[in-house]
Protein backbone atom coordinates (compact mmCIF):
# COMPACT_ATOMS: atom_id res chain seq x y z
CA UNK A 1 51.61 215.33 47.84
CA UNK A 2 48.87 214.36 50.38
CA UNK A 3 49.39 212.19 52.97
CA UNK A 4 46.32 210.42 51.67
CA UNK A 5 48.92 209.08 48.90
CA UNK A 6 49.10 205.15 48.33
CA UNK A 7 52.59 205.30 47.88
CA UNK A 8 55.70 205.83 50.15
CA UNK A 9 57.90 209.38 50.07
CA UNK A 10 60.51 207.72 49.15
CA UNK A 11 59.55 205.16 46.30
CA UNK A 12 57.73 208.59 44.67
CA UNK A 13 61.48 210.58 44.97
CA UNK A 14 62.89 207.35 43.54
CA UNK A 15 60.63 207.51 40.43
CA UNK A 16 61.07 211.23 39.90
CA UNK A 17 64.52 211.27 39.60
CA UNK A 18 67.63 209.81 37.41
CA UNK A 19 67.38 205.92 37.03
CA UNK A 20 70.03 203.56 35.90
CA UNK A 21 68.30 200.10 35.54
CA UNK A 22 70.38 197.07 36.47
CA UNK A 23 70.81 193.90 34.03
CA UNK A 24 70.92 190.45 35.41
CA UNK A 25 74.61 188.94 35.99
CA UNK A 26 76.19 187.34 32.94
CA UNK A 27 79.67 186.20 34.29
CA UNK A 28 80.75 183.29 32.72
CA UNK A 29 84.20 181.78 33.40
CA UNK A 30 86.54 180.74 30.62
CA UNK A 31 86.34 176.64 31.98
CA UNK A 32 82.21 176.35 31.31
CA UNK A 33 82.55 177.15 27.40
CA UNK A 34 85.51 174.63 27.71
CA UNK A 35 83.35 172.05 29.81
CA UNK A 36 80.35 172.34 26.83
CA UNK A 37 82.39 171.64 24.59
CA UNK A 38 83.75 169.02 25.66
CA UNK A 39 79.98 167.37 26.65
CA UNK A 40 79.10 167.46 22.85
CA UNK A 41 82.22 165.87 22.15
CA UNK A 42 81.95 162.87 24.40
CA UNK A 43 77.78 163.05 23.45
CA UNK A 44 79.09 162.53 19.40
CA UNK A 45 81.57 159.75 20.49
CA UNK A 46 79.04 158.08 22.22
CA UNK A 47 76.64 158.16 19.64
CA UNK A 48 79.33 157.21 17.14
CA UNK A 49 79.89 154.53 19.18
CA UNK A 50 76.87 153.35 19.77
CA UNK A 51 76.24 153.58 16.00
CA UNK A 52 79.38 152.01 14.33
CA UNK A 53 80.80 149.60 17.69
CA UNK A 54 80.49 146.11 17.94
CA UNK A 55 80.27 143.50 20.73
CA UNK A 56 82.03 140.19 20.86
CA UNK A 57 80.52 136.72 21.97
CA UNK A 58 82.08 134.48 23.01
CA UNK A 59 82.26 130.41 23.40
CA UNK A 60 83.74 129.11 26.45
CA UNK A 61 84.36 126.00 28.33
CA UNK A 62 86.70 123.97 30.93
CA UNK A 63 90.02 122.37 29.34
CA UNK A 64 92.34 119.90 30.14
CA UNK A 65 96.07 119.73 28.96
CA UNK A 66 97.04 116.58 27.77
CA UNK A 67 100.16 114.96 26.88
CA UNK A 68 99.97 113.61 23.05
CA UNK A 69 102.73 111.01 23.55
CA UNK A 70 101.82 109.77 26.57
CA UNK A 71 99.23 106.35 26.90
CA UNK A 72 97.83 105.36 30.19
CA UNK A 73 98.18 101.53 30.34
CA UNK A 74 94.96 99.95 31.81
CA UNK A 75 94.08 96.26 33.10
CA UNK A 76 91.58 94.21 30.51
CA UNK A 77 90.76 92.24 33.54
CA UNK A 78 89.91 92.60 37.11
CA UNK A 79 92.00 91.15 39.65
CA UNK A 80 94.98 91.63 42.79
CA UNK A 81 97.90 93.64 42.23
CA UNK A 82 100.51 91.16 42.53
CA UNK A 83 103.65 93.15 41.91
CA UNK A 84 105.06 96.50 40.27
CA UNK A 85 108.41 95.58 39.06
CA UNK A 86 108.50 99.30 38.19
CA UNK A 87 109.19 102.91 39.68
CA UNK A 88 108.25 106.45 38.42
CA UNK A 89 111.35 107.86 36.15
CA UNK A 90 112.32 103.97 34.50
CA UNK A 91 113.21 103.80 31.08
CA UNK A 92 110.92 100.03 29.56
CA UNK A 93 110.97 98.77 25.63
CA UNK A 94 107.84 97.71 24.84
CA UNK A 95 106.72 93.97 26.09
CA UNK A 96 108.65 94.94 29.64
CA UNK A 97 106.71 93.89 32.53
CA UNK A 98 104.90 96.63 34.14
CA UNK A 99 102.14 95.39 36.79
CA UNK A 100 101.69 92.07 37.19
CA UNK A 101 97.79 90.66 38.45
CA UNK A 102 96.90 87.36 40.38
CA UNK A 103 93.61 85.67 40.51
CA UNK A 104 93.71 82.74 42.89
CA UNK A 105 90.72 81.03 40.84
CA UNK A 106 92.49 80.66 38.01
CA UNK A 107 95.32 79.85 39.47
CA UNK A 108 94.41 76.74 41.10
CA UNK A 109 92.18 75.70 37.50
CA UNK A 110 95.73 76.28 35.60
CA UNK A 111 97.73 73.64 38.51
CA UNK A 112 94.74 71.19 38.21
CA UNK A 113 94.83 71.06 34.77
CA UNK A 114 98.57 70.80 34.10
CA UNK A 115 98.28 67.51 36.77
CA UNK A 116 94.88 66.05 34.34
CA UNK A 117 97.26 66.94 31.70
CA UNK A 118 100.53 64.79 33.31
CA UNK A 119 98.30 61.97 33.85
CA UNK A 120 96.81 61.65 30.97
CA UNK A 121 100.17 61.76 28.80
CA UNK A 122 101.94 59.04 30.84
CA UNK A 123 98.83 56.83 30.23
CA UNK A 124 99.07 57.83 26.73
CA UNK A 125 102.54 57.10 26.80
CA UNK A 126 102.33 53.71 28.44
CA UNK A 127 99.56 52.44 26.06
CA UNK A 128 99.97 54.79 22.86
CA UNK A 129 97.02 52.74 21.42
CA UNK A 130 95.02 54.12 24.07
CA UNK A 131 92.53 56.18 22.35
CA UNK A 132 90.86 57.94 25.20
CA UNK A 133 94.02 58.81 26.96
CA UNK A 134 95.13 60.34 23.60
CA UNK A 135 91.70 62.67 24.02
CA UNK A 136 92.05 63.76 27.07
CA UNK A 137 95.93 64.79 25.98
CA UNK A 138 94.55 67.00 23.34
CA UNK A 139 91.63 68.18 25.22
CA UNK A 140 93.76 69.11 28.52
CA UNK A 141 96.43 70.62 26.39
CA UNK A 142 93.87 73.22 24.54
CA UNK A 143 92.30 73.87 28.08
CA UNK A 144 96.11 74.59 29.85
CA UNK A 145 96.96 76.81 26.89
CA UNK A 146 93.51 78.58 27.25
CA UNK A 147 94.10 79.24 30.99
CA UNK A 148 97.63 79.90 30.25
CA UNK A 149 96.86 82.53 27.92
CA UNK A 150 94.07 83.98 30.13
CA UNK A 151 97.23 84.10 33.15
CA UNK A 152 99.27 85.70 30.56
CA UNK A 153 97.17 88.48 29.92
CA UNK A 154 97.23 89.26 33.76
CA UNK A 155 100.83 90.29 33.17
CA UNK A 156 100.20 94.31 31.88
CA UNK A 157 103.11 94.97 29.70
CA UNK A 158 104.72 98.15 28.33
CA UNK A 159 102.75 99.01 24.97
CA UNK A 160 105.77 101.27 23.74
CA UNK A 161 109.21 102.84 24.62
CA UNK A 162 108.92 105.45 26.90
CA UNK A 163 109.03 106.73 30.21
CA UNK A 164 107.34 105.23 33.32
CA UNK A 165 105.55 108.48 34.64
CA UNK A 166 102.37 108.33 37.54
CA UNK A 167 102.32 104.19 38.72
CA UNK A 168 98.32 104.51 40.54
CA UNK A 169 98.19 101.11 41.75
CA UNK A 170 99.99 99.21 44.63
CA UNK A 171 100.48 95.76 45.89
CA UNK A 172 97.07 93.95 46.99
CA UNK A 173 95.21 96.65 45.53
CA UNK A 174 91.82 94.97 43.68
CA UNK A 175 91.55 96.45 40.17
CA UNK A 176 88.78 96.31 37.42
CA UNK A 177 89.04 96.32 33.61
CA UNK A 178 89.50 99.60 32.11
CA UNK A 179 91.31 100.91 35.57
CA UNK A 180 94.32 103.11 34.79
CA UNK A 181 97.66 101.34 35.96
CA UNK A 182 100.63 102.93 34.73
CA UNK A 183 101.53 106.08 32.30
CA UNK A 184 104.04 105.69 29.88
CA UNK A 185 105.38 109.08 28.06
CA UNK A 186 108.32 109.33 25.61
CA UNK A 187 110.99 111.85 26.13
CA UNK A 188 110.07 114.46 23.33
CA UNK A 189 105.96 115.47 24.91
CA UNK A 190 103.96 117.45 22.62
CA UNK A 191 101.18 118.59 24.77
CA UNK A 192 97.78 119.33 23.81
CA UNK A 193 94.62 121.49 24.81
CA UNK A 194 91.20 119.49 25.01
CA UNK A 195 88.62 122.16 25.71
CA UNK A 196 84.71 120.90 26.25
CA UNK A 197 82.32 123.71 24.51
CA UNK A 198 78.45 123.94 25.04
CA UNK A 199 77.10 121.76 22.33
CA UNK A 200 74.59 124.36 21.27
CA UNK A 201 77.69 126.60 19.80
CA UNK A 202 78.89 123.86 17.51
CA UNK A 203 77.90 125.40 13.90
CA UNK A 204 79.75 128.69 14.99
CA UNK A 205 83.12 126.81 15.77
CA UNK A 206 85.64 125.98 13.57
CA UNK A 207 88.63 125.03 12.46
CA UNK A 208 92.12 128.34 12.38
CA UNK A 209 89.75 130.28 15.25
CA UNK A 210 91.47 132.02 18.11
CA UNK A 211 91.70 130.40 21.21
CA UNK A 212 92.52 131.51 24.57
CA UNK A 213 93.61 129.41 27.31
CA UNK A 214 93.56 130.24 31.34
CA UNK A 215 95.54 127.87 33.11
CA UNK A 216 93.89 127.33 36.96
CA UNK A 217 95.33 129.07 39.51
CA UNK A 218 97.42 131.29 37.34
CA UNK A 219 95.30 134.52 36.89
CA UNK A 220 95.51 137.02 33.85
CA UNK A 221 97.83 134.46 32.26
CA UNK A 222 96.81 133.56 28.87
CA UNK A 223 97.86 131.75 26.40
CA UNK A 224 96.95 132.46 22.64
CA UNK A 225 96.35 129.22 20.95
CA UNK A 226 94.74 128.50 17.43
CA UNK A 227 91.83 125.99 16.99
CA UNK A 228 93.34 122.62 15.37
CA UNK A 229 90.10 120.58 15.40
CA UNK A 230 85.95 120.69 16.31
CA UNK A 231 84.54 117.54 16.65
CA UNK A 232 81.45 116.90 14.29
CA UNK A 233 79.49 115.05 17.09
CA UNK A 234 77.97 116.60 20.35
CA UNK A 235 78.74 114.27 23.05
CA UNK A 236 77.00 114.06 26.75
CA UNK A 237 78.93 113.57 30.49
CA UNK A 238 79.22 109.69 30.03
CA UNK A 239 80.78 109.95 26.57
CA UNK A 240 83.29 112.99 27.99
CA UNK A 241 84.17 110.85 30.62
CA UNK A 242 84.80 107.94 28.72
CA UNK A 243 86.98 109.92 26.24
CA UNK A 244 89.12 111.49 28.91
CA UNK A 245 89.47 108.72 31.17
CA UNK A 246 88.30 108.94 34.61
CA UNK A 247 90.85 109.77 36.31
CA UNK A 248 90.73 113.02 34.57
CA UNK A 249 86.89 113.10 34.09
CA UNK A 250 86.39 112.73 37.34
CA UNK A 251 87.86 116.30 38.07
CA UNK A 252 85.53 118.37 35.57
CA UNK A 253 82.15 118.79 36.04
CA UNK A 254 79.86 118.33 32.71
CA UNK A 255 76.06 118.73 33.03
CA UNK A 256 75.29 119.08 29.66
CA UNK A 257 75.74 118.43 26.04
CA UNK A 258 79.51 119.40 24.49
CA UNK A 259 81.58 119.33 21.47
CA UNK A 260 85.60 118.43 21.81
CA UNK A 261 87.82 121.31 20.63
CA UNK A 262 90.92 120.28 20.24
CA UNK A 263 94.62 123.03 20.00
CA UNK A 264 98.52 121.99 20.30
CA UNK A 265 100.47 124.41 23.19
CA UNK A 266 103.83 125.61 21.23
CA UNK A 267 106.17 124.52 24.30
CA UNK A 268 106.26 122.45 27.01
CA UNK A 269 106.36 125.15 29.81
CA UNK A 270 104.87 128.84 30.76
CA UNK A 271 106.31 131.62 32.33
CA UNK A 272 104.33 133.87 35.18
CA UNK A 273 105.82 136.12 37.44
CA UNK A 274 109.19 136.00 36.18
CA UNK A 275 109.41 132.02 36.89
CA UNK A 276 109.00 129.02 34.43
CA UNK A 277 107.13 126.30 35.22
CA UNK A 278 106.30 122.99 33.25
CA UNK A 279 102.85 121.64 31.61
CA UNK A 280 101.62 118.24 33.47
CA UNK A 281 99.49 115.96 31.55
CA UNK A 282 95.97 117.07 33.27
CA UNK A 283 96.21 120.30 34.47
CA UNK A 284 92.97 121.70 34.03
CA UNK A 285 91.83 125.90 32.98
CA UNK A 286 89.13 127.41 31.31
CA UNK A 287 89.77 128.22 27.42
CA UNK A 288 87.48 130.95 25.44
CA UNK A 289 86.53 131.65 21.20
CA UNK A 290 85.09 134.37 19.57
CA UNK A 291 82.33 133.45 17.97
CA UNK A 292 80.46 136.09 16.66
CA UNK A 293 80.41 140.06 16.65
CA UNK A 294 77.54 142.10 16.53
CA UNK A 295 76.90 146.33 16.40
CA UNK A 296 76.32 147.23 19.95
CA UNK A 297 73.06 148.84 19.15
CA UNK A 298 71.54 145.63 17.87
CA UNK A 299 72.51 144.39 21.02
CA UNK A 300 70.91 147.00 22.87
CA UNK A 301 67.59 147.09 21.10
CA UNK A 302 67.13 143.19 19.62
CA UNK A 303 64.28 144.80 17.48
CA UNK A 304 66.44 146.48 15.40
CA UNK A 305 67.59 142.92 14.13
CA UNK A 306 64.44 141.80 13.59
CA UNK A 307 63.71 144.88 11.33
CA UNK A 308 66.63 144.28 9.30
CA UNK A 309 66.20 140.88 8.65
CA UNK A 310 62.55 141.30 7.40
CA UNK A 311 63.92 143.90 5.44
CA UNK A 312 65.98 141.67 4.01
């Protein structure tokens, strides 16, 4: 071997004698067949899955508990609190005096008419031939019983046997018709869920649904109620808060259109955190309905429906 050779002593030796050649390193540890494995499993779940699951929607809206034997007694006309021969907690028949209003007005009409009315009958009774004094007897007496009668319905009055709960008027207070003055509840309350859904999800509510109820300010405790009644009619804010009253409309805020779905609670209490604790007439939550399912990959590609309803 020249020295005029391209290649090194050594790499020729190499060449010229024994060889063993090498392989590349196939060390594979017993956990990465186990790890494969167990990829294509969760790969064939998932496409499973995706191919046979289904995804709930649901309907949901604010509610307010209300108590079915309980009527809030309000003023058909405006006027002064006079007196409230009443207290929370007192038993009253029906017809018992509960608030009592005062209009000065008609008042002082009612006094001047009952002295017209005086004066006229002892002229009537001095000269019964007296024609015009027997008018003005007739006429005064149909005007003091109309004012009388207008006085008399300023005297609110217990509309059944109950309970006097809230009283949310007080002396000299100035009420309007339709104001809320007293509560009255009987002993054995039923109480009742009034939950306000988006009117758009009307057709896909109904009647035997599932219900679940979230009572404010109680977290992750629900209640499992079952849909009594859906109203037919879609209502907006003004009719919801002339349904509810407003001193419970006045709390919930409604933008939009709704329809009234109506469930019964089984008790009159809950339990949370080892404790019971009592329903109040409006104590407000958030209530929720299935209304539909769907297979999660229609969800996930919305063409697919389309496909299978021209299909169809």
């Amino acid at each position: 071997m020249t020295d005029e050779s391209i290649f090194r002593k050594e790499a020729l030796d190499y060449h010229a004698g024994a060889r063993t050649e090498g392989a590349l390193l196939m060390m594979l540890p017993g956990w990465a067949g186990w790890t494969y494995r167990l990829l294509l499993a969760v790969l064939a779940v998932a496409a499973l899955f995706l191919l046979f699951g289904s995804v709930s929607q649901y309907s949901e809206g604010p509610a307010v508990i209300r108590t079915g034997d309980r009527a809030g007694v309000t003023a058909t006309l405006g006027g002064v609190v006079a007196s409230v021969p009443v207290t929370s907690g007192d038993t009253v028949r029906a017809g018992d005096l509960l608030v009592a209003l005062r209009s000065a007005d008609e008042t002082a009409q009612v006094a001047s008419v009952e002295r017209e009315f005086e004066s006229a009958l002892v002229r009537m009774l001095a000269d019964p031939q007296d024609r015009a004094a027997r008018q003005a007897v007739a006429s005064l007496r149909t005007e003091k019983d109309l004012l009388t009668a207008r006085l008399g319905e300023r005297l609110v009055r217990a509309p059944i046997d109950g309970t006097v709960g809230d009283i949310r008027v007080r002396v000299g207070q100035v009420v309007s018709p339709g104001d809320v003055l007293v509560s009255i509840g009987r002993e054995a309350q039923r109480f009742s869920v009034v939950v306000l859904m988006p009117g758009r999800q009307r057709p896909e509510l109904a009647k035997g649904q599932n219900l679940r109820l979230e009572l404010t300010g109680y977290s992750y405790v629900y209640h499992d109620l079952t849909i009594e009644r859906v109203d037919d009619e879609v209502i907006g804010p003004q009719e919801v808060r002339r349904m509810l009253g407003r001193e419970v409309a006045d709390a919930i805020a409604v933008t939009g259109p709704v329809v009234v779905v109506r469930a019964t609670l089984p008790t009159t209490s809950f339990e949370t955190d080892g404790r019971t604790y009592q329903y109040y007439d409006g104590m407000h939550g958030v209530a929720r309905a299935r209304v539909r399912s769907e297979r999660l990959l229609t969800t996930l590609i919305p063409g697919i429906r389309l496909i299978t309803e021209t299909g169809r």
